[in-house]
Protein backbone atom coordinates (compact mmCIF):
# COMPACT_ATOMS: atom_id res chain seq x y z
CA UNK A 1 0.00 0.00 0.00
CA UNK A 2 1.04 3.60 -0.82
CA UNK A 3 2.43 5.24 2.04
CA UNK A 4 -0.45 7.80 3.72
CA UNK A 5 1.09 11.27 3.40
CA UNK A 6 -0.20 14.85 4.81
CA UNK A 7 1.52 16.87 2.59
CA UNK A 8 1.52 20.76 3.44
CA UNK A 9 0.18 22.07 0.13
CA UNK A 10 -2.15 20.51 -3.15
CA UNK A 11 0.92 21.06 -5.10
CA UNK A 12 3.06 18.89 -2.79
CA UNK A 13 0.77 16.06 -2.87
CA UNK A 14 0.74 16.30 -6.64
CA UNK A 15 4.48 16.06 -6.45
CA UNK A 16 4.24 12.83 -4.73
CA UNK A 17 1.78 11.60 -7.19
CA UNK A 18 4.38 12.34 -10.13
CA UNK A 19 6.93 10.72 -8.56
CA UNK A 20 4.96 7.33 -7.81
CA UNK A 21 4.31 7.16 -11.46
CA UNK A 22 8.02 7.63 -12.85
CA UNK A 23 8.71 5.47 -10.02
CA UNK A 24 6.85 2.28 -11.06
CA UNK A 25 6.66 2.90 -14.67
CA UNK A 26 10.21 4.19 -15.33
CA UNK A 27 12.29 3.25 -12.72
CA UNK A 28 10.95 -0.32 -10.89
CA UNK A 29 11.32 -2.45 -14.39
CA UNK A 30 15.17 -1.84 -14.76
CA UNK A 31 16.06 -1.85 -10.96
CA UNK A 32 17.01 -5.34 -10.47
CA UNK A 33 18.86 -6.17 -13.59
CA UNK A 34 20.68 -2.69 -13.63
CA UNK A 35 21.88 -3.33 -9.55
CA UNK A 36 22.93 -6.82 -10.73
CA UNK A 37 24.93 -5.90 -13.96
CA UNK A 38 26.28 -2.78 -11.73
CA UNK A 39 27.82 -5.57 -9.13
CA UNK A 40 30.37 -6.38 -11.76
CA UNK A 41 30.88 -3.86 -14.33
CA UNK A 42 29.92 -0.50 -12.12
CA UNK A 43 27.57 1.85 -14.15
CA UNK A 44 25.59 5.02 -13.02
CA UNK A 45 22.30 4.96 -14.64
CA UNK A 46 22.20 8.14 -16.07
CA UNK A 47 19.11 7.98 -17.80
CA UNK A 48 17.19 7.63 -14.38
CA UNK A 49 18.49 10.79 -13.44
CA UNK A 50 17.46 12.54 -16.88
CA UNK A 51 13.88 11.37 -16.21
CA UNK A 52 13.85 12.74 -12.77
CA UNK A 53 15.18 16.01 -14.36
CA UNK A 54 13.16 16.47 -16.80
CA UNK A 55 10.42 15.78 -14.08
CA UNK A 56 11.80 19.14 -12.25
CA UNK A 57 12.73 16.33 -9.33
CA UNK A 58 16.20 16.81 -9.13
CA UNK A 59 16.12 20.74 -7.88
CA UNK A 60 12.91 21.03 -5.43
CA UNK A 61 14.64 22.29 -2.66
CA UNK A 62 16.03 25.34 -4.20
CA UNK A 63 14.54 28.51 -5.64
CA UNK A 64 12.81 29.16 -8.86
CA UNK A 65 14.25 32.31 -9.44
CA UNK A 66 17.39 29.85 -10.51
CA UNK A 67 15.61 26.60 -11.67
CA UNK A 68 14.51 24.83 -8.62
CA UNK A 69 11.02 23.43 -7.72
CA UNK A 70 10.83 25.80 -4.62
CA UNK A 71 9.81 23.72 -2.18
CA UNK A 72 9.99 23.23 1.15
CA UNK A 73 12.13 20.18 2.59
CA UNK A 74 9.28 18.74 4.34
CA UNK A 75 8.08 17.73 0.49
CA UNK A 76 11.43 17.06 -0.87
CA UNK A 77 12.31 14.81 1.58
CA UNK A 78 9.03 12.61 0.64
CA UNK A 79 9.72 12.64 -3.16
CA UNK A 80 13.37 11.39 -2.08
CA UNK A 81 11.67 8.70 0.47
CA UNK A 82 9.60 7.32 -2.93
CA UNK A 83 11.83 7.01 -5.15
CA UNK A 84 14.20 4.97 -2.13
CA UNK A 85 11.27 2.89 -2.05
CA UNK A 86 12.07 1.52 -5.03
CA UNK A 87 15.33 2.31 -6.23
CA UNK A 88 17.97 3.36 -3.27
CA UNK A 89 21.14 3.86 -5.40
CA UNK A 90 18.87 6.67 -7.30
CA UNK A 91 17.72 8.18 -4.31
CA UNK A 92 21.39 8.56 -2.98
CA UNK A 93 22.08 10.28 -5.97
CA UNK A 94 19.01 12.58 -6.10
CA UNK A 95 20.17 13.59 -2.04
CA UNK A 96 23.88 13.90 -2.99
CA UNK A 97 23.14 16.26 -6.04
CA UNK A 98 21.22 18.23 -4.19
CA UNK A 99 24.24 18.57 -1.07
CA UNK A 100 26.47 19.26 -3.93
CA UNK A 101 24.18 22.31 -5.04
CA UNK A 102 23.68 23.68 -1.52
CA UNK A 103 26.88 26.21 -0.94
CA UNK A 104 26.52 27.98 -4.07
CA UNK A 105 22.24 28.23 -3.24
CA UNK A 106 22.73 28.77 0.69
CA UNK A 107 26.40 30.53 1.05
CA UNK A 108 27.02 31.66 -2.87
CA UNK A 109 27.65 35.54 -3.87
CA UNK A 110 24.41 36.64 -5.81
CA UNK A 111 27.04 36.54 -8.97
CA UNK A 112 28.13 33.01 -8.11
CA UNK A 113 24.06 31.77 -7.88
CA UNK A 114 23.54 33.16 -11.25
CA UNK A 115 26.33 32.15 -13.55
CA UNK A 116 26.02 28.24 -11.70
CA UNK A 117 22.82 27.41 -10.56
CA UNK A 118 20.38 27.55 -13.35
CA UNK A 119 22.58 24.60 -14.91
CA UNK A 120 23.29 22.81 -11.15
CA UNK A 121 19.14 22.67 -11.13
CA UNK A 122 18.56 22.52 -14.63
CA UNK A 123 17.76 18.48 -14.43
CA UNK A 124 20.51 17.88 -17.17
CA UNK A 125 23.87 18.29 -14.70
CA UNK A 126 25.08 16.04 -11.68
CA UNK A 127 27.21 17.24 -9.01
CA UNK A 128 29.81 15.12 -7.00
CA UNK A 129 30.41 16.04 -2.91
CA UNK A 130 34.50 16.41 -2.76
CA UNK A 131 34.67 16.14 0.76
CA UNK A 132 36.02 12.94 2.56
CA UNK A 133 39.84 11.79 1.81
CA UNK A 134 41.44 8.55 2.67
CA UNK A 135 43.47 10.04 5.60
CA UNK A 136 39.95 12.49 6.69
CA UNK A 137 36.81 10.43 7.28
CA UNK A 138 34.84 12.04 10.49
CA UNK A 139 38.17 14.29 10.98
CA UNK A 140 36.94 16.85 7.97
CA UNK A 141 39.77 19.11 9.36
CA UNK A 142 42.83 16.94 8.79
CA UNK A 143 41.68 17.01 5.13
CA UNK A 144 45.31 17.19 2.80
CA UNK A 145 43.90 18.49 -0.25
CA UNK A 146 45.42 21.52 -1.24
CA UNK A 147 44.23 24.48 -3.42
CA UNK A 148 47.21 27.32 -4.13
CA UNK A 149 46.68 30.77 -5.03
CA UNK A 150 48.46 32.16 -8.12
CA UNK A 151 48.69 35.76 -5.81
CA UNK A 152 47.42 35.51 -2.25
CA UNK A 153 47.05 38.80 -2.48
CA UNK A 154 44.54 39.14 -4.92
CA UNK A 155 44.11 35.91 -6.66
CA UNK A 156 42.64 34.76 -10.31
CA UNK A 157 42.88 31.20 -10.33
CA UNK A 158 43.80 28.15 -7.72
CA UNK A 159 45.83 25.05 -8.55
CA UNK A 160 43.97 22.06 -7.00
CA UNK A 161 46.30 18.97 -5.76
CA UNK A 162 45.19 16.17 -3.60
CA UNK A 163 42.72 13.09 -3.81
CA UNK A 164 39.28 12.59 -2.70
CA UNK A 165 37.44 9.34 -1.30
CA UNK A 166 34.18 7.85 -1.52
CA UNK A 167 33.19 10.22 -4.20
CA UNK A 168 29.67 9.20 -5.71
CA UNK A 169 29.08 10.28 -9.11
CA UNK A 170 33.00 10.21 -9.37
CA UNK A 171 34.21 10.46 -13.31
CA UNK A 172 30.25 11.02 -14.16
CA UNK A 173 29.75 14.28 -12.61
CA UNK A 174 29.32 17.89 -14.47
CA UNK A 175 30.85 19.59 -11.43
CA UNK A 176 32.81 18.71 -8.07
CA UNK A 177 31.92 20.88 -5.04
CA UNK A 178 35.26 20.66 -3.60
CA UNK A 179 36.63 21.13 -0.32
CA UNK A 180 39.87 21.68 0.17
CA UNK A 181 43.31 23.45 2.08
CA UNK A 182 43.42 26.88 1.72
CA UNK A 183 45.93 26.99 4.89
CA UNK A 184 47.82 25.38 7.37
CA UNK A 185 45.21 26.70 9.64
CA UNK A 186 43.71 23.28 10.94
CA UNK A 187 39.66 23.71 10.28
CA UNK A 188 39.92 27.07 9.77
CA UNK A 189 42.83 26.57 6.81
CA UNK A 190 39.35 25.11 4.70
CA UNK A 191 37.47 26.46 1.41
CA UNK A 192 35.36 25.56 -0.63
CA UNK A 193 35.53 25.21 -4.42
CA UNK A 194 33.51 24.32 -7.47
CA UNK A 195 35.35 22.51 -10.46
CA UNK A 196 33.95 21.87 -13.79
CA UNK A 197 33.59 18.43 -14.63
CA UNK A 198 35.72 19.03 -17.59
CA UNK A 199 38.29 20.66 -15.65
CA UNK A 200 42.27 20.00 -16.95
CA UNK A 201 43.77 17.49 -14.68
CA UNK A 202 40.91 16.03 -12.98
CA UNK A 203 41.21 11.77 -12.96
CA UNK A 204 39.52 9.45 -11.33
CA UNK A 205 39.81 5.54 -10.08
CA UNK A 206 38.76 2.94 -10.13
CA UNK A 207 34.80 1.99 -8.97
CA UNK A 208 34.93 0.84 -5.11
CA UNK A 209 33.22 -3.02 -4.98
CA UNK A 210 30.66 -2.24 -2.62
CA UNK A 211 28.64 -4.55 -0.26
CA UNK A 212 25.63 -2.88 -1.85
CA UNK A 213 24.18 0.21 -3.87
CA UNK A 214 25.97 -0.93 -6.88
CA UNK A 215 24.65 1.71 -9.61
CA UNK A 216 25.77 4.22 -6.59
CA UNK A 217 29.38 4.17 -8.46
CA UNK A 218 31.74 5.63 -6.01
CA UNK A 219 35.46 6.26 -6.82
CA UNK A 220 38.53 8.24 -5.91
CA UNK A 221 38.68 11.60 -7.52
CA UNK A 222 41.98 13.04 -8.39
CA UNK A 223 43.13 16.44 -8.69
CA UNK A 224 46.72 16.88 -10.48
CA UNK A 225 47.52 20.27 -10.88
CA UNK A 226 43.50 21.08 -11.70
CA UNK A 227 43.42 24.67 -12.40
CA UNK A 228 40.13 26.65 -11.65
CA UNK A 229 39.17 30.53 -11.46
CA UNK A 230 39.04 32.12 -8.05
CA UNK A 231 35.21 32.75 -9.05
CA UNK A 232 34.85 29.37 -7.87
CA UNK A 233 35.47 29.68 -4.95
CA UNK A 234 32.11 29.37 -2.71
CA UNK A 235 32.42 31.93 0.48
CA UNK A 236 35.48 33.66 2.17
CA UNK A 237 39.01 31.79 2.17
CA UNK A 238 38.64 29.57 5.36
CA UNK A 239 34.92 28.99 5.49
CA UNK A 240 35.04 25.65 4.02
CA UNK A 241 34.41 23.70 7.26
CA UNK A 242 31.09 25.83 7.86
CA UNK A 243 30.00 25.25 4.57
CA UNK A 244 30.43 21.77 4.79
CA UNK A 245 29.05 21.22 8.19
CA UNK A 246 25.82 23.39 7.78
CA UNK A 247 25.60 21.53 4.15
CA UNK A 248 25.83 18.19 5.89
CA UNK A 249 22.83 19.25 8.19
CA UNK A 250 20.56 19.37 5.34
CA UNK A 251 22.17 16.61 3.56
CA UNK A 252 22.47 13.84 6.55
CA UNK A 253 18.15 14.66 6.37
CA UNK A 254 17.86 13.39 2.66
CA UNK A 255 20.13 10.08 3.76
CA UNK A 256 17.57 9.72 6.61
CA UNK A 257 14.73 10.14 4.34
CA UNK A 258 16.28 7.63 1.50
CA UNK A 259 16.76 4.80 4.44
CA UNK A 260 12.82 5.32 5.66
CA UNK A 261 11.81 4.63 1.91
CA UNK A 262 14.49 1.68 2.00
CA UNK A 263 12.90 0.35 4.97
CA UNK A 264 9.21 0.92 4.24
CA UNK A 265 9.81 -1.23 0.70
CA UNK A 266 11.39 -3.86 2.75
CA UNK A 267 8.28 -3.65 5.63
CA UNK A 268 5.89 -3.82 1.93
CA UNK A 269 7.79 -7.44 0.82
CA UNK A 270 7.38 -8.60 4.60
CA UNK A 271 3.79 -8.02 4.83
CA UNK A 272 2.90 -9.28 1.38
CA UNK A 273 4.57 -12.49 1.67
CA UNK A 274 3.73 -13.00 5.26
CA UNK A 275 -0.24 -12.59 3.87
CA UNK A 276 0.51 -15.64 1.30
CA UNK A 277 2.54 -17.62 2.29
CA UNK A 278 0.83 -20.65 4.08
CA UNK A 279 2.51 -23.03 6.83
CA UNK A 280 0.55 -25.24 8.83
CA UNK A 281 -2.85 -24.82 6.66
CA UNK A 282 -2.68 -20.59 7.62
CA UNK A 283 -0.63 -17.47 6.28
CA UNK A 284 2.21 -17.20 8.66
CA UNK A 285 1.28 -13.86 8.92
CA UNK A 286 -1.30 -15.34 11.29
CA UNK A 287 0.82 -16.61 13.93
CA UNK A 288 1.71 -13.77 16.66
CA UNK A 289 5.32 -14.01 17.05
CA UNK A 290 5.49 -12.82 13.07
CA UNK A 291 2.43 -10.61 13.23
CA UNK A 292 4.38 -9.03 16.48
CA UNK A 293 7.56 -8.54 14.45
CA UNK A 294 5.66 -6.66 11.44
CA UNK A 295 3.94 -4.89 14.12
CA UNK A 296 7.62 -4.06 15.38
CA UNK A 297 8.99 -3.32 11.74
CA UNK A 298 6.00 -1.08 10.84
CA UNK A 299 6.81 0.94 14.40
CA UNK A 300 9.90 1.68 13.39
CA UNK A 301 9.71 2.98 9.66
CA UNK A 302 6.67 5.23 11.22
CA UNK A 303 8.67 6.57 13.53
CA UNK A 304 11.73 7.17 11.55
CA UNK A 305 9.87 9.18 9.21
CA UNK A 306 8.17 11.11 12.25
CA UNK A 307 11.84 12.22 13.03
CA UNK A 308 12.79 13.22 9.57
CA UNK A 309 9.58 15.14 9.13
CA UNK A 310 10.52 16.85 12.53
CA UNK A 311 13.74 18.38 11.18
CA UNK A 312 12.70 19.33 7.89
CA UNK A 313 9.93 21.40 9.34
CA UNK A 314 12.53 23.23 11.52
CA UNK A 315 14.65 23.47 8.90
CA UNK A 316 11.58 25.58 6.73
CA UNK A 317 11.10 27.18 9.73
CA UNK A 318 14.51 28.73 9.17
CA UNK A 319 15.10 27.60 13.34
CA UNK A 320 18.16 25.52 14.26
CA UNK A 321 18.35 21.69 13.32
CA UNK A 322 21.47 20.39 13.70
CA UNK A 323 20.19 18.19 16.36
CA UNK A 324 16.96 16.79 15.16
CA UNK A 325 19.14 16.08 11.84
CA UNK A 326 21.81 14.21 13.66
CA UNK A 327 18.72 12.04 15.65
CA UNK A 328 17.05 11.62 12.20
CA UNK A 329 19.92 10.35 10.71
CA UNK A 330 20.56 8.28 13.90
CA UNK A 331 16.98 6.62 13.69
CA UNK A 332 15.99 6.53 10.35
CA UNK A 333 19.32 4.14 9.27
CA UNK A 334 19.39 2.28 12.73
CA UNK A 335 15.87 1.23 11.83
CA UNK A 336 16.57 0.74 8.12
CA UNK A 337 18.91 -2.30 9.25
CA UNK A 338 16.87 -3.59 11.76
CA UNK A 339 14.06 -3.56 9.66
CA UNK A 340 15.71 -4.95 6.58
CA UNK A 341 17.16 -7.83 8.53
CA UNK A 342 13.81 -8.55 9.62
CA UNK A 343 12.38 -8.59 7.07
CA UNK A 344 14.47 -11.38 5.30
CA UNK A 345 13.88 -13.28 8.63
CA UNK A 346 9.97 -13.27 7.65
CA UNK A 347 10.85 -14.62 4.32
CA UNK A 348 13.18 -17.30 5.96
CA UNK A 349 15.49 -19.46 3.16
CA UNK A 350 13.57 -17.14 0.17
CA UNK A 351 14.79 -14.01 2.00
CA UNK A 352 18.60 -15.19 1.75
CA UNK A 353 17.82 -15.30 -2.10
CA UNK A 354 18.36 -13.21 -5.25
CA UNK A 355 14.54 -14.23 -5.90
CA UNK A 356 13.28 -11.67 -3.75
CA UNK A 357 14.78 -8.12 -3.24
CA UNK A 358 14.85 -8.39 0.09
CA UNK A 359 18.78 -9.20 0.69
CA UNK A 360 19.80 -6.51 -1.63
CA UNK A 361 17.85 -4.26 0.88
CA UNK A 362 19.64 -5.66 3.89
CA UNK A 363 23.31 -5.12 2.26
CA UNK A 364 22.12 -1.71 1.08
CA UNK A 365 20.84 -0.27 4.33
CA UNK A 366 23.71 -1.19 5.88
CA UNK A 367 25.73 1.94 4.20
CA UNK A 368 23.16 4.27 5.59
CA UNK A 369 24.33 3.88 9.13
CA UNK A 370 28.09 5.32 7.92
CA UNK A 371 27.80 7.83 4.85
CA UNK A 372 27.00 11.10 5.55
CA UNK A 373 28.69 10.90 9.09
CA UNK A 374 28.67 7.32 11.02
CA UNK A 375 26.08 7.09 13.49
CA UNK A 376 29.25 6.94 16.36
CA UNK A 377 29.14 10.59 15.07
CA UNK A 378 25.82 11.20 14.93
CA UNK A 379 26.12 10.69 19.08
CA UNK A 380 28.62 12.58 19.32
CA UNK A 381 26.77 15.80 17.28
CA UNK A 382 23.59 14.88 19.89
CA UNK A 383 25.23 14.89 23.16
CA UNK A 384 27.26 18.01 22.28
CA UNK A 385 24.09 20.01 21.33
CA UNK A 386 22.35 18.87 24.56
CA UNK A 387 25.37 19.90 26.80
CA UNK A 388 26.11 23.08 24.79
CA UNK A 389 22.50 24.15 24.81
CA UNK A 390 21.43 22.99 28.22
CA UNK A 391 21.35 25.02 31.36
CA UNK A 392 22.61 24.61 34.45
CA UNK A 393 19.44 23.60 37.50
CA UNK A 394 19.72 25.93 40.28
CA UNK A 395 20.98 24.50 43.43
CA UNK A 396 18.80 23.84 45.96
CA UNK A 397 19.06 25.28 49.71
């Protein structure tokens, strides 16, 4: 069953509507062959992304002044939770394009947003998130990348050299929101940079073999000597580690959206198969100790999206969200494993099969709970808002 949504506007719900169609009409009949051909020879299906552009669902978030759908997260969120629901790799993409948009549309001079944006929104283009390195996971600030001024003075262009990790959309991308060393100044040495996708000197590796996500290619992007004009550069020398951080807010919500569609396709299989299959002349769906766990599973992917929704309206609410990010990002993968796994224990021996899509759930939710910060971080981002933001009790007499 469709998921029930109260969607904030007529034109939101529409929006949902639209993407349930390309969903199962353009997207659900190439999913499973695409993921399996992807598991050995690593390919980015492009075309799904044209048909979400085209579709105006690759830019909702951001204004229409410059392309975007203009809407508010609490619907963009959804449209990424639907089309996780049936194809996760593309709704990683459709979050990480939009992260890779957000410092030129949130921190951008009004020049910058003009001259990029219409083609970062414009459905055709792909962006890739430069941010993690080999040596710099969850430490952004020990990042080695290095971009050099030609006059630090007054400069025209930077020269780009270092390597990235983890990169998806690596050698496919149309630009590379960059982050890299400006200075020896630890997290404050940090900018940010945008570099054409055709830029001189940019190379790439080889796909990662993943556990799962396979048509999420992810690779190593190098930078040898990649010149690029100091227009590029997003903000004030040294803001990079802001930029990144309050970009990784928004973007840790569509990863926490993407897992709650992950999970509620994996509660769907569960429910269906525990309706017909028969053991002991009844459904097994029937017997309590199953009906209790899709009880259980159905608990959790409600309550996961509860969270998500929760930050997204803060975040339109232009109020402070780091927190209820960090716990939606915290719940909504947690409980995309747990339910996953459970959900191949309802289908027993068929679960542990390629027949049913439920294993390549399981091994893809898994990645959720360590992109877009691990989860040990997550904690760490929680407790640290609660004890910077709480006060003190007054002593008693």
């Amino acid at each position: 069953m469709p998921v029930t949504r109260l969607m904030p506007t007529e034109e939101g719900q529409d929006l949902i509507d639209l993407t349930r169609e390309i969903c199962q009409k353009e997207l659900l009949p190439q999913v499973s062959d695409a993921e399996r051909r992807a598991a050995t020879t690593p390919e980015l299906p492009r075309d799904a992304f044209r048909v979400l552009g085209r579709a105006g669902l690759l830019s909702l978030p951001y204004p229409e002044e410059f392309g975007g759908g203009g809407q508010p997260y609490e619907v963009y969120l959804q449209v990424v939770e639907e089309i996780a629901s049936v194809w996760m790799s593309v709704a990683v993409g459709v979050s990480v394009h939009s992260l890779t948009c957000y410092p030129v549309a949130t921190f951008g001079s009004r020049a910058q947003q003009e001259a990029l944006l219409p083609g970062m929104l414009s459905g055709d283009q792909l962006g890739a998130y430069c941010l993690s390195e080999r040596g710099s996971g969850s430490d952004v600030a020990s990042m080695s990348t290095r971009a050099t001024a030609d006059d630090e003075a007054d400069p025209t262009a930077y020269t780009l050299k270092g390597t990235k990790a983890w990169i998806s959309h690596a050698g496919h991308a149309d630009f590379y929101t960059s982050f890299v060393r400006t200075s020896d100044d630890g997290g404050r040495g940090l900018s940010c940079i945008v570099v054409p996708g055709d830029a001189e000197g940019l190379a790439f590796g080889s796909p990662e073999k993943k556990m799962g996500l396979h048509c999420d290619t992810v690779s190593e992007v190098h930078f040898e000597g990649v010149q690029v004009p100091a227009d590029r550069l997003v903000g004030a020398p040294g803001q990079g580690m802001a930029i990144a951080l309050s970009a990784l807010d928004s973007g840790r919500l569509g990863i926490a959206a993407a897992a709650t569609g992950l999970a509620q396709a994996a509660l769907d299989h569960a429910v269906a198969y525990a309706k017909e299959r028969e053991q002991f002349g009844r459904p097994i769906g029937d017997n309590q100790g199953l009906a209790f766990l899709l009880a259980d599973m159905e608990a959790a992917v409600t309550s996961a999206r509860a969270s998500y929704l929760h930050a997204a309206r803060l975040h339109d609410a232009g109020r402070p969200f780091t927190k209820e990010a960090a716990v939606a990002k915290l719940v909504c993968t947690d409980n995309a494993m747990r339910v996953t796994t459970d959900a191949v224990q309802v289908l027993g021996g068929a679960g542990y099969t390629q027949d049913f899509p439920l294993e390549r759930f399981m091994r893809e939710a898994k990645v959720t709970q360590i992109f877009e910060g691990t989860n040990q971080i997550q904690r760490l981002v929680i407790s640290r808002q609660l004890l910077k933001h709480s006060t003190s009790s007054s002593k008693r007499g």
